[in-house]
Each structure stands twice: as structure tokens, then as C-alpha cells.
C-alpha atoms as a PDB file:
ATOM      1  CA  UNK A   1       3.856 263.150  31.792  1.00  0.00           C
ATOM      2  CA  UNK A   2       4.339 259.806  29.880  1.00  0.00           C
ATOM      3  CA  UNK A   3       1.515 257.003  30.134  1.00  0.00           C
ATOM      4  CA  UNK A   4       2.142 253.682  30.044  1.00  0.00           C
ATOM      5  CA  UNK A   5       1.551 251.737  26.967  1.00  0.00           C
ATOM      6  CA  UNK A   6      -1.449 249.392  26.165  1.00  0.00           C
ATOM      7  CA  UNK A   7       0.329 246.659  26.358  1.00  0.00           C
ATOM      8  CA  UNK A   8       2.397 248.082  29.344  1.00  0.00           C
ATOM      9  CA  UNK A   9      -1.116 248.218  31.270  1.00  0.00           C
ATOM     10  CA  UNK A  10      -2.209 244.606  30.001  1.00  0.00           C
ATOM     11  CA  UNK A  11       0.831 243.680  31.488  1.00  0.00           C
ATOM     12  CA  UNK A  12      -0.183 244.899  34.573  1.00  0.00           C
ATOM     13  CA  UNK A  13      -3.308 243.581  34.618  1.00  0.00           C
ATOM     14  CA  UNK A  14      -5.898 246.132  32.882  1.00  0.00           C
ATOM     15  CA  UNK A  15      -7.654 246.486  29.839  1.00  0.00           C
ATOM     16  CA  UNK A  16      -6.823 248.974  27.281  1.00  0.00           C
ATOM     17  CA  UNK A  17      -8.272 252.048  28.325  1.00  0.00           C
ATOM     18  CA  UNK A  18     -10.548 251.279  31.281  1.00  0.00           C
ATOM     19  CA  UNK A  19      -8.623 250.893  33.942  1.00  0.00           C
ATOM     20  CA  UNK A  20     -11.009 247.552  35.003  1.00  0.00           C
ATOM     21  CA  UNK A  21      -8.713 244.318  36.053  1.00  0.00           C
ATOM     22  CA  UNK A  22      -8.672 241.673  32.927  1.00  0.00           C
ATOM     23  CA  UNK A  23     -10.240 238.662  33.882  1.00  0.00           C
ATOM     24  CA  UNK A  24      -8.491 235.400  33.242  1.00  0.00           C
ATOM     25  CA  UNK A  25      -8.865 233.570  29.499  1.00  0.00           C
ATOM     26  CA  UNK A  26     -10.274 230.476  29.460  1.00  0.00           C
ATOM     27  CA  UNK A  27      -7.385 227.825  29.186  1.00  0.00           C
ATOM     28  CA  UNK A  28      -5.255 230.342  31.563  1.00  0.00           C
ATOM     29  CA  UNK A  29      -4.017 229.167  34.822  1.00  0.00           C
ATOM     30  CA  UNK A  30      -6.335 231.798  36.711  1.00  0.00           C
ATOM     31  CA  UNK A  31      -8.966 230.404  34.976  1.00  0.00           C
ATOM     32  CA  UNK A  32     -11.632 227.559  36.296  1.00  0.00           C
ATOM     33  CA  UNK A  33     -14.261 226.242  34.102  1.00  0.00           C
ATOM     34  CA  UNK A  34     -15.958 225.415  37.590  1.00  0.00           C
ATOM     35  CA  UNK A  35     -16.251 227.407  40.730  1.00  0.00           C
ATOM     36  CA  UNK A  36     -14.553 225.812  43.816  1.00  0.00           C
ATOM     37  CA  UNK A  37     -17.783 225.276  45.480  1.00  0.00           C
ATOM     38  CA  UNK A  38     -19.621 223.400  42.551  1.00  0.00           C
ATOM     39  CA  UNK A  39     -16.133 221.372  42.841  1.00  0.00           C
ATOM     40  CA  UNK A  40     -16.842 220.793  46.379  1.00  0.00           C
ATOM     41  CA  UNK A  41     -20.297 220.057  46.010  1.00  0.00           C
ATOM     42  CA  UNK A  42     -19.977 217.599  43.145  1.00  0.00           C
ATOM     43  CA  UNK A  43     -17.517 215.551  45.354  1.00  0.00           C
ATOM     44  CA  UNK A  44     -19.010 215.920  48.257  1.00  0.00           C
ATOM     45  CA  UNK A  45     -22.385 214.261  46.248  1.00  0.00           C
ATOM     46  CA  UNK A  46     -20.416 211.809  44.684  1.00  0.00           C
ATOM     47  CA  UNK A  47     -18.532 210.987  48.340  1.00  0.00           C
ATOM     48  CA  UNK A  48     -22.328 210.577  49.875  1.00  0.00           C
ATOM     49  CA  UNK A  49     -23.594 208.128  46.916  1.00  0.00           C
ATOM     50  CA  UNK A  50     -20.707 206.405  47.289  1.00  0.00           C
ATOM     51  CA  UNK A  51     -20.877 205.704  50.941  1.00  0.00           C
ATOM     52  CA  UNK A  52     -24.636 204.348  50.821  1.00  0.00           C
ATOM     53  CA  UNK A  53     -23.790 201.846  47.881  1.00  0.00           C
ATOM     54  CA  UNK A  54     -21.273 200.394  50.266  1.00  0.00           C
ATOM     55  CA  UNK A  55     -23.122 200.654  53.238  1.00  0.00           C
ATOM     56  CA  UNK A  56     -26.044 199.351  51.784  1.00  0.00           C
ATOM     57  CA  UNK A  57     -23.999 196.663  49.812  1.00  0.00           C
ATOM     58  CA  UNK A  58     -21.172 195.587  52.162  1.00  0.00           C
ATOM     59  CA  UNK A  59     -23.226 195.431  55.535  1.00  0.00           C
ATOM     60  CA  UNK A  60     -26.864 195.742  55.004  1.00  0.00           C
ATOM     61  CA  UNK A  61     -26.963 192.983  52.695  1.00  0.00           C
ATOM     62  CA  UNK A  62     -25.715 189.104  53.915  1.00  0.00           C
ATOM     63  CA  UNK A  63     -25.211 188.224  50.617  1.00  0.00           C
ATOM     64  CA  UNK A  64     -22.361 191.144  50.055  1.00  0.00           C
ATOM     65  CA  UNK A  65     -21.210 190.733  53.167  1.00  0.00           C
ATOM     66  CA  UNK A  66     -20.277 187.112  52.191  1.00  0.00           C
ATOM     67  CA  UNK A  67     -18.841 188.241  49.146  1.00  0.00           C
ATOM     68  CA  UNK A  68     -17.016 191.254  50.650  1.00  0.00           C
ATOM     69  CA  UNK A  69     -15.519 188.173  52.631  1.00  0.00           C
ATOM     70  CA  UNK A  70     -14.842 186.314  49.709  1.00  0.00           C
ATOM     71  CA  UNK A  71     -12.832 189.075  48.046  1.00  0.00           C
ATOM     72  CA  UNK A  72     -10.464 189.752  51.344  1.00  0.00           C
ATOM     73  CA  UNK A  73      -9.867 185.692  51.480  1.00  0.00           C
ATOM     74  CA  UNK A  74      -9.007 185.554  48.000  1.00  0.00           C
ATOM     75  CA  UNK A  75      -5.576 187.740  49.349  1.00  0.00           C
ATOM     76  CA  UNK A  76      -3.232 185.554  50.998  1.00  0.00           C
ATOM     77  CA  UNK A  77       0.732 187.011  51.916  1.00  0.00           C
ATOM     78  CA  UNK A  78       3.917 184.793  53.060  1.00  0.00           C
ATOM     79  CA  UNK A  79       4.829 185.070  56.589  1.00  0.00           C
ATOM     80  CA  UNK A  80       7.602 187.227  55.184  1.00  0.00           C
ATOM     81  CA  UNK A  81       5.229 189.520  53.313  1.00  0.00           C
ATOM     82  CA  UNK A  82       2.789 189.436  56.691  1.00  0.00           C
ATOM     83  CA  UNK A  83       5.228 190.649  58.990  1.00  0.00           C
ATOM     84  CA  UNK A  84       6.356 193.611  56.596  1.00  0.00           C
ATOM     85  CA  UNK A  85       2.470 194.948  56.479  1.00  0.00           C
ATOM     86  CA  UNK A  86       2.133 194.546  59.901  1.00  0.00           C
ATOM     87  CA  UNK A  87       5.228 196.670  60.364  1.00  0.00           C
ATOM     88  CA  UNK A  88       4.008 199.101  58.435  1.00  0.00           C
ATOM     89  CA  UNK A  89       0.774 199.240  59.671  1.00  0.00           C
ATOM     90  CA  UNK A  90       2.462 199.642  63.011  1.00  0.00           C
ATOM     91  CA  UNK A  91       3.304 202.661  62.250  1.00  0.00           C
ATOM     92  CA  UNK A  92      -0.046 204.286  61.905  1.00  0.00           C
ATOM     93  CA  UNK A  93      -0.368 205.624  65.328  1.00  0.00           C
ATOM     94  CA  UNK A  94      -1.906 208.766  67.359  1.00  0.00           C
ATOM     95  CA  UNK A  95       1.466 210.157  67.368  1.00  0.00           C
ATOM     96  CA  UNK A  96       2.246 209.669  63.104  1.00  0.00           C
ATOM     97  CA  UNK A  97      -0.975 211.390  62.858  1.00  0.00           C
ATOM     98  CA  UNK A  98      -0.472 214.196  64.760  1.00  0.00           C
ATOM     99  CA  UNK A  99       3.206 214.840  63.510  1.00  0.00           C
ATOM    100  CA  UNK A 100       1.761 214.575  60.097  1.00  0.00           C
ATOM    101  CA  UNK A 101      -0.876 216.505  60.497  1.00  0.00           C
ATOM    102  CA  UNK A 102       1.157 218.814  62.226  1.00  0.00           C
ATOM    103  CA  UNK A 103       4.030 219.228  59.579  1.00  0.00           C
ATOM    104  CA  UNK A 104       1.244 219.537  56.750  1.00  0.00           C
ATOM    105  CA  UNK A 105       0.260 223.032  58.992  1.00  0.00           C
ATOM    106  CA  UNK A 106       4.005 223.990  58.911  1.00  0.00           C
ATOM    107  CA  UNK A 107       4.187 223.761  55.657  1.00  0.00           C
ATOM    108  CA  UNK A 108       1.209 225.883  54.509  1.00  0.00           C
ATOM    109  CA  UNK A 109       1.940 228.340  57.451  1.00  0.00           C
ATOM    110  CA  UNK A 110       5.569 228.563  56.020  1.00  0.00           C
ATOM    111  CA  UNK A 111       4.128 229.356  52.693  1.00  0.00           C
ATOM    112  CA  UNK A 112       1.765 231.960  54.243  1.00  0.00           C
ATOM    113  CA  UNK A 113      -1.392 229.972  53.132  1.00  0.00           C
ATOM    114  CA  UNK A 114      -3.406 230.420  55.906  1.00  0.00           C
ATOM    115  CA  UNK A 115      -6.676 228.974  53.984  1.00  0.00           C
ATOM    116  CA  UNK A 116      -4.318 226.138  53.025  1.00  0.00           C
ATOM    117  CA  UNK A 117      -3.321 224.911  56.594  1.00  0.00           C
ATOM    118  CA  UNK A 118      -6.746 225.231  58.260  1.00  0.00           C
ATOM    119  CA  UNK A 119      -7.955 222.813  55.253  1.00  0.00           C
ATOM    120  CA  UNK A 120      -5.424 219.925  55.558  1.00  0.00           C
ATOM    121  CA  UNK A 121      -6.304 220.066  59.889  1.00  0.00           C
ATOM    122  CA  UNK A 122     -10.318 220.131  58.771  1.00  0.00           C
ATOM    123  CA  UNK A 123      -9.232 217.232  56.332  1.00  0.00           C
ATOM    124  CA  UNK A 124      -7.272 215.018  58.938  1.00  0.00           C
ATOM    125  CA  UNK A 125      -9.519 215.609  61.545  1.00  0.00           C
ATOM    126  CA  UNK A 126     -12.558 215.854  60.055  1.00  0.00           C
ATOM    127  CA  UNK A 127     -12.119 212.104  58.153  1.00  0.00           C
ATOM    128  CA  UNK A 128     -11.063 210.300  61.080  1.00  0.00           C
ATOM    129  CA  UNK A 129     -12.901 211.735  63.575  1.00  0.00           C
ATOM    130  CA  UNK A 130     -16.183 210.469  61.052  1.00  0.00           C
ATOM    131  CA  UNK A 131     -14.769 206.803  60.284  1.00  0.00           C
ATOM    132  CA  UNK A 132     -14.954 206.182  64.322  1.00  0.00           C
ATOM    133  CA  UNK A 133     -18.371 207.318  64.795  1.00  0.00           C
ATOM    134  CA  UNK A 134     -19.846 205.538  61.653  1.00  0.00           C
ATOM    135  CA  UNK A 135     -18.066 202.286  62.888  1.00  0.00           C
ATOM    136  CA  UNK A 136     -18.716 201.976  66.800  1.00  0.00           C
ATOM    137  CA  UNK A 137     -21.883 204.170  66.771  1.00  0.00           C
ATOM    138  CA  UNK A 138     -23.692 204.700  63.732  1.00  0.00           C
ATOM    139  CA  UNK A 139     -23.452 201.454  61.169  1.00  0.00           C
ATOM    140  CA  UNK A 140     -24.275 198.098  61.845  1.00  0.00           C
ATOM    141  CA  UNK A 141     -23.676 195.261  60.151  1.00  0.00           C
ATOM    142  CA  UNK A 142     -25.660 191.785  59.602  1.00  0.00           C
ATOM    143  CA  UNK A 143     -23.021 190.240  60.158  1.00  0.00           C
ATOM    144  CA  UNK A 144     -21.275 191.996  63.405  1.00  0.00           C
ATOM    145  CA  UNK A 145     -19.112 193.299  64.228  1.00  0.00           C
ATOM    146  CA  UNK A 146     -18.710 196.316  62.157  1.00  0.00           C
ATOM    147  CA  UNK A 147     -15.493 196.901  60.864  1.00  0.00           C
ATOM    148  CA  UNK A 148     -16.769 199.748  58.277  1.00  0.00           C
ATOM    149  CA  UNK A 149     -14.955 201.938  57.847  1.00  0.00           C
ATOM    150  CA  UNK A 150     -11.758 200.893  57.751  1.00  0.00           C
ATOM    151  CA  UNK A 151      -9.745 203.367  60.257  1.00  0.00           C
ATOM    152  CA  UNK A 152      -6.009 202.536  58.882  1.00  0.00           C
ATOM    153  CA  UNK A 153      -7.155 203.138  55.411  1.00  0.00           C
ATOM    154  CA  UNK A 154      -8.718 206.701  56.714  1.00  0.00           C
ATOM    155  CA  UNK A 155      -5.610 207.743  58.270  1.00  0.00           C
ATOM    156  CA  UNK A 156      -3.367 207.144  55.245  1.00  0.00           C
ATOM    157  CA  UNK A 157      -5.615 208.379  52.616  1.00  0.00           C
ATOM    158  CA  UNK A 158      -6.522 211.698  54.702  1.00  0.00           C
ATOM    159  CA  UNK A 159      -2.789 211.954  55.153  1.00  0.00           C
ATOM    160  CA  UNK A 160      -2.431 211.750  51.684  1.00  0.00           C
ATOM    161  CA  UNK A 161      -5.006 214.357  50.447  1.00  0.00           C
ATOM    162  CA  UNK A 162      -3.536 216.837  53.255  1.00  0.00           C
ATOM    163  CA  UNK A 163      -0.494 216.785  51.223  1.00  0.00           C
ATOM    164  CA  UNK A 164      -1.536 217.220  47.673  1.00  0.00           C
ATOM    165  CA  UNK A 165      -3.663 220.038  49.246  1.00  0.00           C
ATOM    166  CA  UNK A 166      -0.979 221.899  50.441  1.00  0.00           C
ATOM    167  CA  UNK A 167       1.755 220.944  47.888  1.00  0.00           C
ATOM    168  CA  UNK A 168       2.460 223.496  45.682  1.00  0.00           C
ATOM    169  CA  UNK A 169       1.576 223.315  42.084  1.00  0.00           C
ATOM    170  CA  UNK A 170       5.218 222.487  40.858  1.00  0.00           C
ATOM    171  CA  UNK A 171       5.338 219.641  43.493  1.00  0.00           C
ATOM    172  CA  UNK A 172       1.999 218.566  43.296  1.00  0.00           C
ATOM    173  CA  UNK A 173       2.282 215.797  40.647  1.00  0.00           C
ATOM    174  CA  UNK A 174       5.313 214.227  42.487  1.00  0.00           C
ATOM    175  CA  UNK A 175       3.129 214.422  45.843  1.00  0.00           C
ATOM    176  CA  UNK A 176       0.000 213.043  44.438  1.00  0.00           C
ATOM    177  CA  UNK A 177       2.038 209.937  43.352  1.00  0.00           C
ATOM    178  CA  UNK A 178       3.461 209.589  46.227  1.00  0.00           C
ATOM    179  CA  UNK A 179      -0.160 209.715  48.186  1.00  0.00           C
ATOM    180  CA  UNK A 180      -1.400 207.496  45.510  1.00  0.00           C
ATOM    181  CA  UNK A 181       1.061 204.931  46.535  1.00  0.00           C
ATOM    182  CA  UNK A 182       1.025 205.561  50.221  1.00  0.00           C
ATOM    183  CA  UNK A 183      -2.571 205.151  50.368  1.00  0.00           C
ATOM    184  CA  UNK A 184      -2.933 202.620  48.096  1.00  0.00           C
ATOM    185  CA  UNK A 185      -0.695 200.271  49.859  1.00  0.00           C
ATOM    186  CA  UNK A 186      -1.993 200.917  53.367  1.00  0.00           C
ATOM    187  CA  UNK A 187      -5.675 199.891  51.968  1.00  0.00           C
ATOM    188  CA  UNK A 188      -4.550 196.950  50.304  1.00  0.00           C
ATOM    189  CA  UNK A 189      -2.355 195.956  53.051  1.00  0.00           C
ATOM    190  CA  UNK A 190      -5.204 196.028  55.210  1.00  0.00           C
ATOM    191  CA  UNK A 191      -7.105 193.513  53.246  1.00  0.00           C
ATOM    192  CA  UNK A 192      -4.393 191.379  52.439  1.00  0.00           C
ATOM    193  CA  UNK A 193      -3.282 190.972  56.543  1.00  0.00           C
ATOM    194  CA  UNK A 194      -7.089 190.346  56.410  1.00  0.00           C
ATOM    195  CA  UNK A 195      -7.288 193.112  58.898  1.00  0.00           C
ATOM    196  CA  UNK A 196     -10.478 194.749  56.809  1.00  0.00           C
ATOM    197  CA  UNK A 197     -12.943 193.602  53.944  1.00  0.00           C
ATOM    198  CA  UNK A 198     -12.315 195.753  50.500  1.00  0.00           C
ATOM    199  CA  UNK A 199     -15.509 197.260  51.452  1.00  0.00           C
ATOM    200  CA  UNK A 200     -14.000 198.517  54.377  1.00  0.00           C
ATOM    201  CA  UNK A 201     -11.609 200.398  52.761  1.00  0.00           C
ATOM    202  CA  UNK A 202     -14.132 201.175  50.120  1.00  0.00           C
ATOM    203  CA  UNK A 203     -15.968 203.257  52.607  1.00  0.00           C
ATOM    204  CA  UNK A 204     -12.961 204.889  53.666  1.00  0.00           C
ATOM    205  CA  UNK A 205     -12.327 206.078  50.846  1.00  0.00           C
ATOM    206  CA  UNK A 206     -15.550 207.705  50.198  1.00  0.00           C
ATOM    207  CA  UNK A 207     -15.447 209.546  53.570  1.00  0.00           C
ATOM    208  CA  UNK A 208     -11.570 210.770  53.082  1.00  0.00           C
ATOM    209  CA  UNK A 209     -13.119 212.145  49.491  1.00  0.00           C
ATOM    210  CA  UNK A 210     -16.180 213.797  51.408  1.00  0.00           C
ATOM    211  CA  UNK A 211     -13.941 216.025  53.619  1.00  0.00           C
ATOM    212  CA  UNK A 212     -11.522 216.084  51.359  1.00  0.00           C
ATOM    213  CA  UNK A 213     -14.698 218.500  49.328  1.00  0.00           C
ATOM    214  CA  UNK A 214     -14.985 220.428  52.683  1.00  0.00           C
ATOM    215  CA  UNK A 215     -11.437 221.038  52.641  1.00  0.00           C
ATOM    216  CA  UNK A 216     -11.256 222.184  49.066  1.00  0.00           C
ATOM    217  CA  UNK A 217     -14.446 224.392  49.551  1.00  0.00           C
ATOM    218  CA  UNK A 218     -12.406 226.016  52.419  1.00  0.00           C
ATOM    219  CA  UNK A 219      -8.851 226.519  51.015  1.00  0.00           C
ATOM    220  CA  UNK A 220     -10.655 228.278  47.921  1.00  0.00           C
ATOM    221  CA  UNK A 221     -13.034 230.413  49.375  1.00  0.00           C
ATOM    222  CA  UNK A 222     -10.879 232.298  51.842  1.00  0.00           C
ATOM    223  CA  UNK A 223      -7.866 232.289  49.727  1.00  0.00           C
ATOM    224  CA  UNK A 224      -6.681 235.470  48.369  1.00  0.00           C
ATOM    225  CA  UNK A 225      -4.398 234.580  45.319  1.00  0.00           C
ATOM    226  CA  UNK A 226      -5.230 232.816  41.746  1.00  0.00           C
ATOM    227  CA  UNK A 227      -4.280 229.140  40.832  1.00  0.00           C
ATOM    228  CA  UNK A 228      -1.109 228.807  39.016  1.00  0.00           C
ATOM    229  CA  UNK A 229      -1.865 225.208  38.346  1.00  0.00           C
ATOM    230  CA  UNK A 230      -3.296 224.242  34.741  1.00  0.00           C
ATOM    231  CA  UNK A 231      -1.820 220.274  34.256  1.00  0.00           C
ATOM    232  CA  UNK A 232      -4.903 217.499  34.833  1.00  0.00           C
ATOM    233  CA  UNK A 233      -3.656 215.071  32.632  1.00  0.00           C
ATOM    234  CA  UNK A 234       0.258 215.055  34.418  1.00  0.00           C
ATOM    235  CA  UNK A 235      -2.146 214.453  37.816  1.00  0.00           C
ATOM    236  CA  UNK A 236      -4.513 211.862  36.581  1.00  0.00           C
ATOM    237  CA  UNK A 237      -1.314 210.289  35.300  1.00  0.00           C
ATOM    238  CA  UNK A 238       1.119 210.375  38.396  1.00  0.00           C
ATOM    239  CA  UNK A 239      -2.144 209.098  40.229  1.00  0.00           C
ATOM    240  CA  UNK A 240      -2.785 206.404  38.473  1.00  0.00           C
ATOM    241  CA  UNK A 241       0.883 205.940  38.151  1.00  0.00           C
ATOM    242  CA  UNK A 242       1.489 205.479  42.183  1.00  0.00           C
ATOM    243  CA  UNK A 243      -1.308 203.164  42.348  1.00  0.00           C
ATOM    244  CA  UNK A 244       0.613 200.712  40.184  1.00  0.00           C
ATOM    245  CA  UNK A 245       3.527 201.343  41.879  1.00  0.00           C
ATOM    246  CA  UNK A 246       1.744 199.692  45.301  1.00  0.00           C
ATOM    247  CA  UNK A 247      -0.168 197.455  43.608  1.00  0.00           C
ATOM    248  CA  UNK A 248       3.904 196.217  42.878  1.00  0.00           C
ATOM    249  CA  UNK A 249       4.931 197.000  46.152  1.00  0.00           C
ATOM    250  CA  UNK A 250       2.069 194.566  47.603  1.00  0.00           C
ATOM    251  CA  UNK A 251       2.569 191.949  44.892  1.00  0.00           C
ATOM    252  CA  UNK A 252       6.783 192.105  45.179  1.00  0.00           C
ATOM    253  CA  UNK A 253       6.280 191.570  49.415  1.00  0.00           C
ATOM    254  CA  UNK A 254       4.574 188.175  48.810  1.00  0.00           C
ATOM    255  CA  UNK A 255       0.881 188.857  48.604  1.00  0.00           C
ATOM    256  CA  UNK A 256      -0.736 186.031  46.658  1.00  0.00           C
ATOM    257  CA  UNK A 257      -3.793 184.792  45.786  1.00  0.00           C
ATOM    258  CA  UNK A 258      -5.097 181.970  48.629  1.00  0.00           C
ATOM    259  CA  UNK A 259      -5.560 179.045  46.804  1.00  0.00           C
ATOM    260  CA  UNK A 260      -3.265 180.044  43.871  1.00  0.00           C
ATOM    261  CA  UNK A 261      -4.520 179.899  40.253  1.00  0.00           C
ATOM    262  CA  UNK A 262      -8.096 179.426  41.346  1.00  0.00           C
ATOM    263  CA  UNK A 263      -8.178 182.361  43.566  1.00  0.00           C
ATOM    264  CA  UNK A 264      -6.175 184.332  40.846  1.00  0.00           C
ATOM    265  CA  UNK A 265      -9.416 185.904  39.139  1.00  0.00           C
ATOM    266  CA  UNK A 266     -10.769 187.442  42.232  1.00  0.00           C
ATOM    267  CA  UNK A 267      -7.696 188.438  43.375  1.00  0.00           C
ATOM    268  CA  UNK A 268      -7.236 190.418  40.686  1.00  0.00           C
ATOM    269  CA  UNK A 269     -10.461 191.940  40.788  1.00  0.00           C
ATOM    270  CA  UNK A 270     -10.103 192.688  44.234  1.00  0.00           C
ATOM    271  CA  UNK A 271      -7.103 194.903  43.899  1.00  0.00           C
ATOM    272  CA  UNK A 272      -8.109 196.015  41.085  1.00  0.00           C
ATOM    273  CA  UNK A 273     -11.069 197.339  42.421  1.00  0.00           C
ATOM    274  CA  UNK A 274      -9.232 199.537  45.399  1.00  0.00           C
ATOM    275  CA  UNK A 275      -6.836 200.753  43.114  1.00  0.00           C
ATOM    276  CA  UNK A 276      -9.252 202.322  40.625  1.00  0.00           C
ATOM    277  CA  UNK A 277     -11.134 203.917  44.017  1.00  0.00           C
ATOM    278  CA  UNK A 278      -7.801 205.791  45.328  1.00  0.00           C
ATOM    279  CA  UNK A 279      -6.439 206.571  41.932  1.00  0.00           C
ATOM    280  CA  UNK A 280      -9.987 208.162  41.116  1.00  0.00           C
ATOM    281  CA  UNK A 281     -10.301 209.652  44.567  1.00  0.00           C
ATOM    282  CA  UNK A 282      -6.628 210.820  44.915  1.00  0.00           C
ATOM    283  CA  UNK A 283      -6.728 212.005  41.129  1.00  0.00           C
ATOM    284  CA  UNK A 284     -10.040 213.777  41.707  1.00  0.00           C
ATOM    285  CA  UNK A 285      -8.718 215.742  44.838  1.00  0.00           C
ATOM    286  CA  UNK A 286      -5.300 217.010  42.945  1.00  0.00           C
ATOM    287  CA  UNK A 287      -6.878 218.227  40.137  1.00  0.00           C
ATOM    288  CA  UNK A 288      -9.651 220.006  41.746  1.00  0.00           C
ATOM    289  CA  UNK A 289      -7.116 221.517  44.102  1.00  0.00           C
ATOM    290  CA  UNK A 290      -4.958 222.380  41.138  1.00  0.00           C
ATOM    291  CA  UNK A 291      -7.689 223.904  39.274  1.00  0.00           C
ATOM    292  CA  UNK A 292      -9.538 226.138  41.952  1.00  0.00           C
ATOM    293  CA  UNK A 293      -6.637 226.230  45.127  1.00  0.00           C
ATOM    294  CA  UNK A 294      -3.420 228.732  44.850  1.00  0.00           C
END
């Protein structure tokens, strides 16, 4: 009877001679520097710390709520450019959210990643679920009411990580810039309609990242197949990359600065500051899900 080769069994997944499964070399796509739950924890840490600054910065404190105030004032929009955010702000509803969250499902059930689809609900749920009792029942601000955090920006951004979660590594880059953008200019809209202070959206941001670590901990530990995904620098890119595309979006629309050249600085600042936190945040999530998530 003929045996199969050494490299014939390699092939297939043994070592020469043993019969024990290879395990993945460092630099492979089955390979992780990191477990998924020291992923999860790590962002679920860095989602906490983040929170409190704001919290403790944005509504504790009278002198960064004035501030906070400052920075959403120093956005100002045309009527033209005001009546297209509030249109699309319009259409975060109940029912966008449920058909979204719904068709997320579809997609991982489709794909026969069961793991996959109870993460994105957990996600969705999970994030928004939070930002309404931390704003009418937990938080309170000096200055009330609270308006932290900000629900539109929760919705979007939750959205958004559903889908890079259950995108499949060859879409995945082309997803996370499109959440990147999406997200980006549904928090900045927000602020600009003066709907929500930055650190509103801020906060938001840091409790779509802590579930989005609950998610991740779930879709890799009860999955049953190995990443395929090894590209962090394509994902940091097309992150930061749909980021800039809103922050065009939002400037092309009519937002402005308030008082024009001598609001300009802290405009700039301002959405500045939300896009680093959802290119970071949506970056963060795609590459950990790339890394640990089949």
C-alpha cells in the first residue's frame, strides 16, 4: 500500500511523521500574535477609560462643558447644507435599525457563520440599548440636560462595526471604508446641525467600541474555522481613508466654520478630533476582527 508523501501530509495539514495537526507560522493567516480574548479585553479597557475621560471631562466638569459647547458652535452649515443632514439624519429610525440589523444576520446566516450573526445582533443591540440608559438614567450633567451619549452617532457607528464584523475578509477593506465614512458623517453631522456636543459623539464612540470587544470576544470563541485575513495596514488605510472622504462630504454640503476665519482653528480641531476617534475605533475593530474572526 502506497503512503502519502511528506510533503503530501504537510499539505494536508500534519507534520512529517507524527500524524499531530501543524500549527499555524507566525506571519500565516491562521496565525494571531494575540488571542481573541486579550483583543477583546484590551478594547474593552481602552472603551471603559475612554468613556470616564469624557464623562468626567464633557459633563462633570463646567468648564468642559463650556468648551464642549464652544467646539459644536464653532460648526456652522448653509440652510442648504442643514436641510441635507437633517435628511439624512431622518433616516436613522427604529425601522433602518432593525432592517439593518436584520440584513447583517442574513448575511452571516447565509454564510453559515452562526458565531458571526449572533455578534453583529449583541453589537447593535447591545450599544444602543447602553447609550439610552447612560443618557436618561445613569449620567448627569452640570449643565442639564444630558445629551451624552449621542444616540444617532450610536446607531451609525454600531451599524457600521456590524458590518465589518461580518464582511468577509476579501470585502472587508471596502466595508470598513465605507463604515468609516458612514459613521463619520453621521457624528459630524450631528454636531454640525448642533444636534450634539463632540463629546457627545465622543462617548458614543467609546461605547460602540466597548461592545464592539463583546462582539469580537463572541464571534471568536465559538467559531469553528481559522482567519484567512492577514492585511492591517490595507484596513488602517481604507479607515482612515473613509474618514476623509466624510470629512469632504461634510465640508462639500456647506458646513463652515461660524464666524469664518476666526472660528477656522477650532473648527478644524473639532473635526479633526472625531475623525481620528472613528478612524481609530473603526480601524481597531477591522483589524482585530481580521486577525482573530474567520
Amino acid at each position: 500500500m502506497m503512503t502519502a508523501s511528506a510533503p503530501a501530509r504537510q499539505e494536508q495539514g500534519y507534520g512529517q511523521g507524527h500524524g499531530q495537526p501543524l500549527q499555524p507560522a507566525p506571519g500565516s493567516p491562521g496565525h494571531s500574535r494575540m488571542p481573541v480574548w486579550a483583543h477583546a479585553i484590551v478594547m474593552a479597557a481602552a472603551a471603559v477609560a475612554g468613556l470616564f475621560m469624557v464623562v468626567r471631562y464633557a459633563i462633570h466638569s463646567l468648564r468642559g462643558v463650556r468648551f464642549d459647547e464652544r467646539m459644536m458652535y464653532s460648526l456652522g452649515t448653509t440652510p442648504a447644507a442643514w436641510t441635507r443632514i437633517l435628511d439624512i439624519l431622518g433616516l436613522v429610525t427604529d425601522v433602518s435599525v432593525a432592517v439593518c440589523l436584520a440584513g447583517c444576520v442574513v448575511v452571516a446566516i447565509l454564510q453559515r457563520r452562526w458565531a458571526v450573526a449572533v455578534s453583529a445582533g449583541v453589537l447593535i443591540a447591545g450599544a444602543n440599548i447602553t447609550t439610552q440608559v447612560l443618557k436618561y438614567h445613569v449620567l448627569h450633567s452640570v449643565s442639564p440636560p444630558n445629551t451624552l451619549p449621542s444616540g444617532h452617532t450610536t446607531v451609525g457607528l454600531s451599524l457600521a462595526l456590524a458590518a465589518v464584523i461580518v464582511a468577509s475578509h476579501r470585502w472587508r477593506p471596502l466595508v470598513t471604508a465605507g463604515a468609516a465614512t458612514l459613521a463619520t458623517f453621521i457624528g459630524a453631522g450631528t454636531v454640525s446641525a448642533h444636534w450634539h456636543r463632540p463629546g457627545d459623539v465622543l462617548a458614543a464612540g467609546m461605547v460602540c467600541l466597548g461592545w464592539a470587544a463583546v462582539a469580537l470576544a463572541i464571534a471568536g470563541g465559538l467559531q469553528r474555522r481559522t482567519p484567512r485575513g492577514r492585511h492591517p495596514e490595507l484596513l488602517a488605510t481604507t479607515s482612515l481613508l473613509g474618514v476623509v472622504l466624510a470629512g469632504l462630504a461634510v465640508v462639500l454640503i456647506g458646513v463652515r466654520p461660524s464666524f469664518g476665519i476666526h472660528d477656522l482653528p477650532l473648527a478644524v480641531v473639532t473635526l479633526g478630533l472625531l475623525g481620528a476617534m472613528f478612524a481609530v475605533v473603526v480601524g481597531w475593530v477591522s483589524i482585530a476582527v481580521d486577525r482573530t474572526v474567520a
